[in-house]
PDB file of N, CA and C in Angstrom:
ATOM      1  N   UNK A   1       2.562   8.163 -29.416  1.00  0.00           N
ATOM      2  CA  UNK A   1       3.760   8.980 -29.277  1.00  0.00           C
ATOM      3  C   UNK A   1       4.162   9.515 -30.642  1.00  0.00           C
ATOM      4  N   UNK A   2       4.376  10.872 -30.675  1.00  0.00           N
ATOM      5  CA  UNK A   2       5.322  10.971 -31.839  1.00  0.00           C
ATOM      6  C   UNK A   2       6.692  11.162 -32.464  1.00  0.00           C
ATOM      7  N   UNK A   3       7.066  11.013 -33.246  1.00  0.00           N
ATOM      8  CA  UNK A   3       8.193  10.647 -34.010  1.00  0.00           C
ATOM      9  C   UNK A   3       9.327  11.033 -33.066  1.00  0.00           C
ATOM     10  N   UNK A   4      10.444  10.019 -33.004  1.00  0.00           N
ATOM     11  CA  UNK A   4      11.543  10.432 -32.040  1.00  0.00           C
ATOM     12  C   UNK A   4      10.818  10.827 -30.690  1.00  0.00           C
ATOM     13  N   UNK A   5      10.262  10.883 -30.182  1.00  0.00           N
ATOM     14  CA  UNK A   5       9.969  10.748 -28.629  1.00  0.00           C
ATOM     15  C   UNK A   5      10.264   9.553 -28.196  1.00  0.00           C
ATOM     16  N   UNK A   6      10.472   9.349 -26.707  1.00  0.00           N
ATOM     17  CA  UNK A   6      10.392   7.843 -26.340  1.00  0.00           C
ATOM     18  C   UNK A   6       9.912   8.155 -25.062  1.00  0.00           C
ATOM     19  N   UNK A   7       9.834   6.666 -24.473  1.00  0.00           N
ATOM     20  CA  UNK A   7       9.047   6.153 -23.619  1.00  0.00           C
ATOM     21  C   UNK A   7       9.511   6.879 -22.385  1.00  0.00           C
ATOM     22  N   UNK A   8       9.035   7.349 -21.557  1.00  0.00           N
ATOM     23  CA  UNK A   8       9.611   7.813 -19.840  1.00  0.00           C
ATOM     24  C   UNK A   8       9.602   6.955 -18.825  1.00  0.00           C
ATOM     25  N   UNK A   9      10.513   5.853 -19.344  1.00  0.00           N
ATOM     26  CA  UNK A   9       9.920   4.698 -18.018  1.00  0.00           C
ATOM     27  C   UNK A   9      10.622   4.964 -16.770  1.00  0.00           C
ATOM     28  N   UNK A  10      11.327   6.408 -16.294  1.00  0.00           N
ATOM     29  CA  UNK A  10      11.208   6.164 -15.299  1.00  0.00           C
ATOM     30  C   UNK A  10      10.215   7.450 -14.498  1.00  0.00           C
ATOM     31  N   UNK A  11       9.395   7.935 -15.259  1.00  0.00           N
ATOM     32  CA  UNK A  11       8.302   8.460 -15.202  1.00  0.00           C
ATOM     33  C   UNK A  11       7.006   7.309 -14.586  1.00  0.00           C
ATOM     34  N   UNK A  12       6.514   6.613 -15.704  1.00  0.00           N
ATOM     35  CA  UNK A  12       6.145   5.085 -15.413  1.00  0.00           C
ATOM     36  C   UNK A  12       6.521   4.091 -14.010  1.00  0.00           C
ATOM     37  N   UNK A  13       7.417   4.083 -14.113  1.00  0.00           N
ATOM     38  CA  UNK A  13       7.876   3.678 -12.261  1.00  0.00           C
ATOM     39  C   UNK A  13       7.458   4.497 -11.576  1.00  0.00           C
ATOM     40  N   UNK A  14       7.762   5.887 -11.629  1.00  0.00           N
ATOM     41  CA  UNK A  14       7.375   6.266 -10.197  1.00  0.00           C
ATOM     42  C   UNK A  14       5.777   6.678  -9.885  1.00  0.00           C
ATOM     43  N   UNK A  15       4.797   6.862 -11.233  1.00  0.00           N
ATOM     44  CA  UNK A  15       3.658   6.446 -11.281  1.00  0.00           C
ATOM     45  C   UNK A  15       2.823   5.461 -10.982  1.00  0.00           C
ATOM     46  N   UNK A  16       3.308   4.194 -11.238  1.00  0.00           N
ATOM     47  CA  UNK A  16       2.474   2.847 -11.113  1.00  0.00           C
ATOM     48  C   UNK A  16       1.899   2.603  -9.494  1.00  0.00           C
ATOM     49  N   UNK A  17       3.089   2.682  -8.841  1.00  0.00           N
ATOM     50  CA  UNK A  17       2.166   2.563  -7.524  1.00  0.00           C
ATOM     51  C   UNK A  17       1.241   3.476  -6.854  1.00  0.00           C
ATOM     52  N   UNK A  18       1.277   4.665  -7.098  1.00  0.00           N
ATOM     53  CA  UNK A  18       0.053   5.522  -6.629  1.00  0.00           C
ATOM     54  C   UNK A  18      -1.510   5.220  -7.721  1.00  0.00           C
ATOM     55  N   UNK A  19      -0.492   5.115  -9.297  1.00  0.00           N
ATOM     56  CA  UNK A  19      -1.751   4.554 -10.183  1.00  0.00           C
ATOM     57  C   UNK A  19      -2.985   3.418  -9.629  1.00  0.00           C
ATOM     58  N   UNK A  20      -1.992   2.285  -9.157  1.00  0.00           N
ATOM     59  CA  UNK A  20      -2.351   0.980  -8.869  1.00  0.00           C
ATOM     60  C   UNK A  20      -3.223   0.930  -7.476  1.00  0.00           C
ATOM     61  N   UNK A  21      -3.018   1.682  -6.624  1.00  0.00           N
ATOM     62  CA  UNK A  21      -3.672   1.798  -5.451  1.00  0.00           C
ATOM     63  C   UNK A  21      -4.848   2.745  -5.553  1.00  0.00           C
ATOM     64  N   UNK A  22      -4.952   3.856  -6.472  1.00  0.00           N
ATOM     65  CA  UNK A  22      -5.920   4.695  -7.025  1.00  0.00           C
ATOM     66  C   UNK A  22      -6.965   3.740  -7.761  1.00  0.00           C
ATOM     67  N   UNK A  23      -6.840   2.764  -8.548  1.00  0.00           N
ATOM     68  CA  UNK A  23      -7.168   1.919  -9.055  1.00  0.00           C
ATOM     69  C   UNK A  23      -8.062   0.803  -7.930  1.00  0.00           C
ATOM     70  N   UNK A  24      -7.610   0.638  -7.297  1.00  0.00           N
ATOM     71  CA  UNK A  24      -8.090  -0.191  -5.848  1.00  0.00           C
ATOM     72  C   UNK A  24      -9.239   0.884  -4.985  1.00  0.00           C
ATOM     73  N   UNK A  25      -9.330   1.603  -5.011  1.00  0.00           N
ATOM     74  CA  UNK A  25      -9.861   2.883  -4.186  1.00  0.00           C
ATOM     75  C   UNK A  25     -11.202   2.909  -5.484  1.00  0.00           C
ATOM     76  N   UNK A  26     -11.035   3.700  -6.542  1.00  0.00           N
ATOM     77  CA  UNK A  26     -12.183   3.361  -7.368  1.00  0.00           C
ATOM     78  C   UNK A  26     -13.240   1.642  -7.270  1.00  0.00           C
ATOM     79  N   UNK A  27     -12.293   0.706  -7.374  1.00  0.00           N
ATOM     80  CA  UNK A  27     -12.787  -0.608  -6.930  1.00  0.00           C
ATOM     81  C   UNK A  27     -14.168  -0.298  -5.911  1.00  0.00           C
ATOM     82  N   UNK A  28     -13.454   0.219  -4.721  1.00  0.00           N
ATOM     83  CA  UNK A  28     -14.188   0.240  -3.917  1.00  0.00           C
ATOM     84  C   UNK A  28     -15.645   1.070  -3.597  1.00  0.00           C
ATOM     85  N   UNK A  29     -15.358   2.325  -4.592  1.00  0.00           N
ATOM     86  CA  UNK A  29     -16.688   3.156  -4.601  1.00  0.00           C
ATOM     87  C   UNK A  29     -17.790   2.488  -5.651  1.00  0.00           C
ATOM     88  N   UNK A  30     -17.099   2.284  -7.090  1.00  0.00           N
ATOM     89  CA  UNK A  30     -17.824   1.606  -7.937  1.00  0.00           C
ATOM     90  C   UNK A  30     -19.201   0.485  -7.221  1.00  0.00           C
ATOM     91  N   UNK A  31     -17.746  -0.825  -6.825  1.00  0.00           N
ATOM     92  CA  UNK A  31     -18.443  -1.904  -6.340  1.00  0.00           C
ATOM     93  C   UNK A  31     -19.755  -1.398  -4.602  1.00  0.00           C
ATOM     94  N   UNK A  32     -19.279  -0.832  -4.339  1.00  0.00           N
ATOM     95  CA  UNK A  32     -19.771  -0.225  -2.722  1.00  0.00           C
ATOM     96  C   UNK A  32     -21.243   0.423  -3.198  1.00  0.00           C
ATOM     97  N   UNK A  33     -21.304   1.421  -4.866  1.00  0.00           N
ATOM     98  CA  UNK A  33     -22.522   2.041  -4.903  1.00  0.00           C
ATOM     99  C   UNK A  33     -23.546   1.517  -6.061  1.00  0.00           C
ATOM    100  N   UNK A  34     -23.095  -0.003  -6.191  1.00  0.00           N
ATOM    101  CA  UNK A  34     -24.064  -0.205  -7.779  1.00  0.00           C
ATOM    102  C   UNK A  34     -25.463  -0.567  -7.466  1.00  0.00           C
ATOM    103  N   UNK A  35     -25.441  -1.293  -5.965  1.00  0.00           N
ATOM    104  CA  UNK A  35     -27.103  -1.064  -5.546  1.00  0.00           C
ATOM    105  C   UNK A  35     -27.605   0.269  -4.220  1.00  0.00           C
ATOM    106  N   UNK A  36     -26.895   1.370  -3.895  1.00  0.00           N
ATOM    107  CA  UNK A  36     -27.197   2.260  -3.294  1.00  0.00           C
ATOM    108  C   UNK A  36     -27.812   3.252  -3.729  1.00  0.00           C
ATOM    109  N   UNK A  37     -29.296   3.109  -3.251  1.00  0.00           N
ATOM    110  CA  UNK A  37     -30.407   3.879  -3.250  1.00  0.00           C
ATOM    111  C   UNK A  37     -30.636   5.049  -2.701  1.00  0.00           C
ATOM    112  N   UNK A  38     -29.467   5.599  -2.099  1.00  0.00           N
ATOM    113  CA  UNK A  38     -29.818   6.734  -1.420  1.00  0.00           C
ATOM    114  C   UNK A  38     -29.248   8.053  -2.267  1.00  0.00           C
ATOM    115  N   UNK A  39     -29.175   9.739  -1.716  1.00  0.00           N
ATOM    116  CA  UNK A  39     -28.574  10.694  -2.352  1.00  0.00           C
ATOM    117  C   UNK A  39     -27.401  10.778  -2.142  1.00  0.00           C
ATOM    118  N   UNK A  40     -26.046  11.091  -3.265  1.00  0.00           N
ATOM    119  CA  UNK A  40     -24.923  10.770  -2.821  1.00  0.00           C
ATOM    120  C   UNK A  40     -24.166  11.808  -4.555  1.00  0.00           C
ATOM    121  N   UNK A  41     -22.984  12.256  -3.629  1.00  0.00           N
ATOM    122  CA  UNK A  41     -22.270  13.336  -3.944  1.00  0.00           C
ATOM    123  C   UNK A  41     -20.763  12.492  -4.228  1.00  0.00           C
ATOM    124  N   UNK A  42     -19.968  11.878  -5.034  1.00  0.00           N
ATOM    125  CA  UNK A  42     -18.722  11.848  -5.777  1.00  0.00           C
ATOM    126  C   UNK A  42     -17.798  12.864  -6.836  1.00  0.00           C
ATOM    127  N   UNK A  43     -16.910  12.731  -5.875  1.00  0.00           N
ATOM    128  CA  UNK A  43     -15.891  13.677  -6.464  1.00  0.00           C
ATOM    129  C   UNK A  43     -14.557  12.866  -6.526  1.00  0.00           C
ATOM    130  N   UNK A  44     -14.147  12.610  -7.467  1.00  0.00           N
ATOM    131  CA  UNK A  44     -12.680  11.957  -7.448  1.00  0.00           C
ATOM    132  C   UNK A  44     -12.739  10.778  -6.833  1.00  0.00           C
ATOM    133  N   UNK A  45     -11.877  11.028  -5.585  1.00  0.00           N
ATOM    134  CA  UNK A  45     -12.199   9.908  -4.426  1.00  0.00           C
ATOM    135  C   UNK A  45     -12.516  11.010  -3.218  1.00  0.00           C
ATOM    136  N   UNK A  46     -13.937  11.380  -2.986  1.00  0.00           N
ATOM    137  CA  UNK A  46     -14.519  11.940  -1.876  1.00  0.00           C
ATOM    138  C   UNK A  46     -15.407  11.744  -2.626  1.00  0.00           C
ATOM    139  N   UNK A  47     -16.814  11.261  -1.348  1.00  0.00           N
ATOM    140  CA  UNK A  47     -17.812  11.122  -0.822  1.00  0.00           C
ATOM    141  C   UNK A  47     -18.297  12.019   0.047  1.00  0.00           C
ATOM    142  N   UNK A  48     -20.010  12.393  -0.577  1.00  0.00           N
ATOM    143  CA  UNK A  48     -21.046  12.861   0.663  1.00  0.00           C
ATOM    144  C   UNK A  48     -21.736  11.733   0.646  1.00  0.00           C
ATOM    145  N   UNK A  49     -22.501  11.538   2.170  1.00  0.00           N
ATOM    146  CA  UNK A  49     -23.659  11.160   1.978  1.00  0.00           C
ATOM    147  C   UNK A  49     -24.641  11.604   2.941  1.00  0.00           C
ATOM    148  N   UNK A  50     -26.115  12.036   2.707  1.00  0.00           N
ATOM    149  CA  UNK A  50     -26.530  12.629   3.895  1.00  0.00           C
ATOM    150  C   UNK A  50     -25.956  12.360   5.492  1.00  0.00           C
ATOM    151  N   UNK A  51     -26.382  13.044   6.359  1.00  0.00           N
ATOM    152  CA  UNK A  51     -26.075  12.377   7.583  1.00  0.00           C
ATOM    153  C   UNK A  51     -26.712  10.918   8.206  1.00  0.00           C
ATOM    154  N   UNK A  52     -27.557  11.230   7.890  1.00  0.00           N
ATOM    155  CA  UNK A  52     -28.680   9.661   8.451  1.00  0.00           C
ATOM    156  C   UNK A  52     -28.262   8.353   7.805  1.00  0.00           C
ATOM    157  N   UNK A  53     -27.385   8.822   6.605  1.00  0.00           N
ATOM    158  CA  UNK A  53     -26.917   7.892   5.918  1.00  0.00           C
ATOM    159  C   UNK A  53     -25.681   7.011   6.380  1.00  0.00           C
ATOM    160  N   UNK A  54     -24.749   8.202   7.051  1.00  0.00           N
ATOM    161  CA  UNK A  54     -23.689   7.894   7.250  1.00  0.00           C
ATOM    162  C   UNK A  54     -23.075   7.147   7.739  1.00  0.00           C
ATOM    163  N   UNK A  55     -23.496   6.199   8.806  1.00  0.00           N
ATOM    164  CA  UNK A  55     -22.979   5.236   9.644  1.00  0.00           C
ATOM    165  C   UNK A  55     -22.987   3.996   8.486  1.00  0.00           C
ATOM    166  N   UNK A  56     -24.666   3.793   8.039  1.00  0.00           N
ATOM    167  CA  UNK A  56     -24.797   2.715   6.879  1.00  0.00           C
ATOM    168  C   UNK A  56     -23.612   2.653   5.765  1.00  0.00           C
ATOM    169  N   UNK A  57     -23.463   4.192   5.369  1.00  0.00           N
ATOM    170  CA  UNK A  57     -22.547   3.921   4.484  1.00  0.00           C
ATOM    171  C   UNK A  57     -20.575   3.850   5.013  1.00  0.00           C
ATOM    172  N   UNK A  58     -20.339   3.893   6.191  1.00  0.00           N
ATOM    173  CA  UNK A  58     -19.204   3.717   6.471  1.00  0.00           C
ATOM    174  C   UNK A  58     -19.162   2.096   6.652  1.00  0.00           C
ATOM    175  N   UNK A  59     -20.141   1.671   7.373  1.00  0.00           N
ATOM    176  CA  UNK A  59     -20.020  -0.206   6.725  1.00  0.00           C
ATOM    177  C   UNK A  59     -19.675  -0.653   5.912  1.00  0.00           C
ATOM    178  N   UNK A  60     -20.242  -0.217   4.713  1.00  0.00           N
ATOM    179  CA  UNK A  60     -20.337  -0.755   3.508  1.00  0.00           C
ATOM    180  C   UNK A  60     -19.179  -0.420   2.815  1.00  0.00           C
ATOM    181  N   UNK A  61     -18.192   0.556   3.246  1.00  0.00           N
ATOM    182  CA  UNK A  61     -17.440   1.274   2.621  1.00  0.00           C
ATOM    183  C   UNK A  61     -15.804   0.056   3.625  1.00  0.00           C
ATOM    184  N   UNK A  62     -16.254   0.220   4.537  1.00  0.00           N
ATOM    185  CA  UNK A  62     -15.340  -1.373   5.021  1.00  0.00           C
ATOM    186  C   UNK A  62     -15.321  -2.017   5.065  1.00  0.00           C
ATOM    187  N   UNK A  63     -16.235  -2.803   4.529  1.00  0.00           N
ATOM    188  CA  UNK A  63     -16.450  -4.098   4.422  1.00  0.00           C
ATOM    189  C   UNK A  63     -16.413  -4.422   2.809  1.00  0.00           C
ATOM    190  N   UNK A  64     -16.449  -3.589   2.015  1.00  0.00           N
ATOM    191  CA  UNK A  64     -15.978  -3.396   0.433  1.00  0.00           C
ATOM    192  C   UNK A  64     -14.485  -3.161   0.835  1.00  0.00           C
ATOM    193  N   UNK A  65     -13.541  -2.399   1.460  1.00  0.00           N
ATOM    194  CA  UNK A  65     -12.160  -1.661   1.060  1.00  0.00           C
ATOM    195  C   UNK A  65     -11.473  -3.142   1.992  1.00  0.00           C
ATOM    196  N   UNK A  66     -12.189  -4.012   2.777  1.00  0.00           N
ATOM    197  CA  UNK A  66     -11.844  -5.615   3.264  1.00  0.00           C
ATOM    198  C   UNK A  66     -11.436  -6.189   2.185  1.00  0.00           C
ATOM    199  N   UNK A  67     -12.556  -6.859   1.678  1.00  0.00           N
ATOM    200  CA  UNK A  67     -12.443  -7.254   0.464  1.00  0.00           C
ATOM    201  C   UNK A  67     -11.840  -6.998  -0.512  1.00  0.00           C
ATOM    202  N   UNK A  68     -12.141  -6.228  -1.599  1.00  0.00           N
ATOM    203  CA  UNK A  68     -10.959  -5.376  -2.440  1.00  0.00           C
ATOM    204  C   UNK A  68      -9.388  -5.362  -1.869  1.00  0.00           C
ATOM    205  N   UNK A  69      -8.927  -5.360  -0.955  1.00  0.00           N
ATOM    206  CA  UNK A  69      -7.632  -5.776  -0.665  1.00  0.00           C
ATOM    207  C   UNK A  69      -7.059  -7.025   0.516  1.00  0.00           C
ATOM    208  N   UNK A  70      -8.054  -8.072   0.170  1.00  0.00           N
ATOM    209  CA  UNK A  70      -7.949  -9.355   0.636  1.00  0.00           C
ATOM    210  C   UNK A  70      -6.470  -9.777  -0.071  1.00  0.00           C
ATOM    211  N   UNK A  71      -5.957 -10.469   0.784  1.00  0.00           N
ATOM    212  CA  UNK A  71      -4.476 -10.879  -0.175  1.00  0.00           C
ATOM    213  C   UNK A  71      -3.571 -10.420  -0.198  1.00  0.00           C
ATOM    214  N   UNK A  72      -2.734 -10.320  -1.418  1.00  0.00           N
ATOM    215  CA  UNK A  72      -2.208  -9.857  -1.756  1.00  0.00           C
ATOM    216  C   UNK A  72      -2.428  -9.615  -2.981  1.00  0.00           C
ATOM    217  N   UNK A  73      -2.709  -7.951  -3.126  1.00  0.00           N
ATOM    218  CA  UNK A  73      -3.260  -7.514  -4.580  1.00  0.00           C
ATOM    219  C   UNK A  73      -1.863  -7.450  -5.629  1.00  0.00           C
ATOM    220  N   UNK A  74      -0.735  -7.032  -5.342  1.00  0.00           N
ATOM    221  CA  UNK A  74       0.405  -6.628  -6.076  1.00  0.00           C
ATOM    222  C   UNK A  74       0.436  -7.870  -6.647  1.00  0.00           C
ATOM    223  N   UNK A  75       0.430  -8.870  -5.793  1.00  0.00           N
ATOM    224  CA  UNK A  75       0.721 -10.505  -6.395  1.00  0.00           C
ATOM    225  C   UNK A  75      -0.633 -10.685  -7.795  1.00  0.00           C
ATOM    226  N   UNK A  76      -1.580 -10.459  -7.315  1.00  0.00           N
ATOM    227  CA  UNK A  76      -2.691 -11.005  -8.072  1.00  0.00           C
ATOM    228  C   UNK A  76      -2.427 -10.008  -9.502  1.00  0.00           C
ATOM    229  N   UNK A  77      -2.163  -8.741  -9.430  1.00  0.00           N
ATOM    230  CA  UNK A  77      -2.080  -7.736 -10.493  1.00  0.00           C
ATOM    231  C   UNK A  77      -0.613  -8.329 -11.229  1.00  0.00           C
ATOM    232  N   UNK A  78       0.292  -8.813 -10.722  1.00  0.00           N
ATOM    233  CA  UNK A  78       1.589  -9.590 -11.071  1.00  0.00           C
ATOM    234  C   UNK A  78       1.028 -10.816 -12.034  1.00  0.00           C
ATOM    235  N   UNK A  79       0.472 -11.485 -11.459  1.00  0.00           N
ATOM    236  CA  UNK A  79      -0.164 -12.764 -12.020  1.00  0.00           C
ATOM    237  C   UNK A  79      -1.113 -12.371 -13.270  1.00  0.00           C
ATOM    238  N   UNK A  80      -1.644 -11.388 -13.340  1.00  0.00           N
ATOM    239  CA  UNK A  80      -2.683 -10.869 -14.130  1.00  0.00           C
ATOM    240  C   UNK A  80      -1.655 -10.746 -15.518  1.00  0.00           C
ATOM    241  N   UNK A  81      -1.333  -9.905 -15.033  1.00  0.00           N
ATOM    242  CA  UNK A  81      -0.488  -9.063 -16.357  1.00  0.00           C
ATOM    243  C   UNK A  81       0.595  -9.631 -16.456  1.00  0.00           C
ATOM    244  N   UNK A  82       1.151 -11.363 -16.097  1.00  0.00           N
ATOM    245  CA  UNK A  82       2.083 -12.183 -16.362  1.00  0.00           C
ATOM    246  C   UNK A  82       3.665 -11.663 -16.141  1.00  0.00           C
ATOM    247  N   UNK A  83       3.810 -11.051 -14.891  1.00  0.00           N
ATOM    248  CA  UNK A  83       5.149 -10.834 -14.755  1.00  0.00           C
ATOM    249  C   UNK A  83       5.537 -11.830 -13.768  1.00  0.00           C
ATOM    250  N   UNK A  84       6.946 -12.091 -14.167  1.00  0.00           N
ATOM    251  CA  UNK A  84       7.024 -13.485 -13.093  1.00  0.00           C
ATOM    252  C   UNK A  84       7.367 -13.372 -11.960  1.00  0.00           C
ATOM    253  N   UNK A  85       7.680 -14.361 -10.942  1.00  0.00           N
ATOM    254  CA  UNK A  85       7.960 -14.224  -9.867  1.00  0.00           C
ATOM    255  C   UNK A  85       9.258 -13.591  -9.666  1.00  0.00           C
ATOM    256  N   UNK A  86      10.435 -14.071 -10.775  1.00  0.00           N
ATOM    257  CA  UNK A  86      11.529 -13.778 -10.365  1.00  0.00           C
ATOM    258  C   UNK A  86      11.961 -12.172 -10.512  1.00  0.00           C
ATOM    259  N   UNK A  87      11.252 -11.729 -12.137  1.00  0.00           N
ATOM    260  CA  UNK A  87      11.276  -9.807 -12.204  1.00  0.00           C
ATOM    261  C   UNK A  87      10.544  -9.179 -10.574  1.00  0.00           C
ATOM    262  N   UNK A  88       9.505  -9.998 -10.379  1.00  0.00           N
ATOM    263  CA  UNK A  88       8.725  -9.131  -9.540  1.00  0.00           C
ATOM    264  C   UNK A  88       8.162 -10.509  -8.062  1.00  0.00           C
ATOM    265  N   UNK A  89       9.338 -10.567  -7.032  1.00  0.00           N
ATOM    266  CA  UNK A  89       9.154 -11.323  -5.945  1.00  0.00           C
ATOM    267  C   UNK A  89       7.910 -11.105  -5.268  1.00  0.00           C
ATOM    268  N   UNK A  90       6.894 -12.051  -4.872  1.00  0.00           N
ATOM    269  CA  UNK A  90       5.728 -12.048  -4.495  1.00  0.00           C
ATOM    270  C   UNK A  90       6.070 -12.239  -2.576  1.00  0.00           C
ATOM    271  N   UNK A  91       5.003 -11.546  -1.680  1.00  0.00           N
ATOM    272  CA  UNK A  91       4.978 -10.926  -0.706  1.00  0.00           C
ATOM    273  C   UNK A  91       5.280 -12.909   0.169  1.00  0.00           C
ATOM    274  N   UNK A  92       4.951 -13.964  -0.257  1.00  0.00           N
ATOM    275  CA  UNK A  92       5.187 -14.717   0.493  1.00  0.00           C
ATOM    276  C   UNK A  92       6.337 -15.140   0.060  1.00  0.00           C
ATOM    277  N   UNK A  93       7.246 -14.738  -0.683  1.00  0.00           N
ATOM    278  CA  UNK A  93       8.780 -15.440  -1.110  1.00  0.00           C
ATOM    279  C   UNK A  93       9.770 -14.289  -0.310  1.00  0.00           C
ATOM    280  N   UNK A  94       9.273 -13.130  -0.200  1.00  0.00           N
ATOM    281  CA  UNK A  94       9.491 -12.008   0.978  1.00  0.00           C
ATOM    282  C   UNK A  94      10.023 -12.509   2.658  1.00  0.00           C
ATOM    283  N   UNK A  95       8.636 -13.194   2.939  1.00  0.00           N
ATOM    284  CA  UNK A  95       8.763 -13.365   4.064  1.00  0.00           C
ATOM    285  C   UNK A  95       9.219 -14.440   4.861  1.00  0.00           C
TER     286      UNK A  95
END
């Protein structure tokens, strides 16, 4: 930042959760294509994949986006980056 600027935290708030779930979505292509052998087209978050491909790769693409949001991720990203329970109430003190 430079001089006399400051921080936009409430810029920052209203960012983090689309950030954080964008973040989860990459998870899933990364981890989904590090052994896929076939021809394949990424853009952002869109996918080609031939047609013959396609059923194979909609499996794999749910059974990765399962996983990757097993839980509760907000909690685990909470725990990560040490914010506590009480700034930031976790989904089973919720319910």
């Amino acid at each position: 930042m430079g001089e006399g600027q400051r921080i936009d935290d409430k810029a920052i708030e209203e960012t983090i959760a689309p950030t954080f779930i964008h973040s989860y979505d990459a998870e899933v292509f990364k981890s989904f294509f590090q052994d896929w052998n076939q021809p394949i087209a990424l853009i952002h978050d869109f996918l080609k994949v031939l047609p013959n491909y396609m059923d194979k790769a909609k499996v794999r693409i749910k059974h990765r986006f399962v996983q990757v949001r097993k839980g509760d991720p907000l909690a685990r990203l909470a725990d990560e980056i040490e914010v506590s329970s009480e700034k930031f109430p976790r989904l089973t003190q919720l319910l």
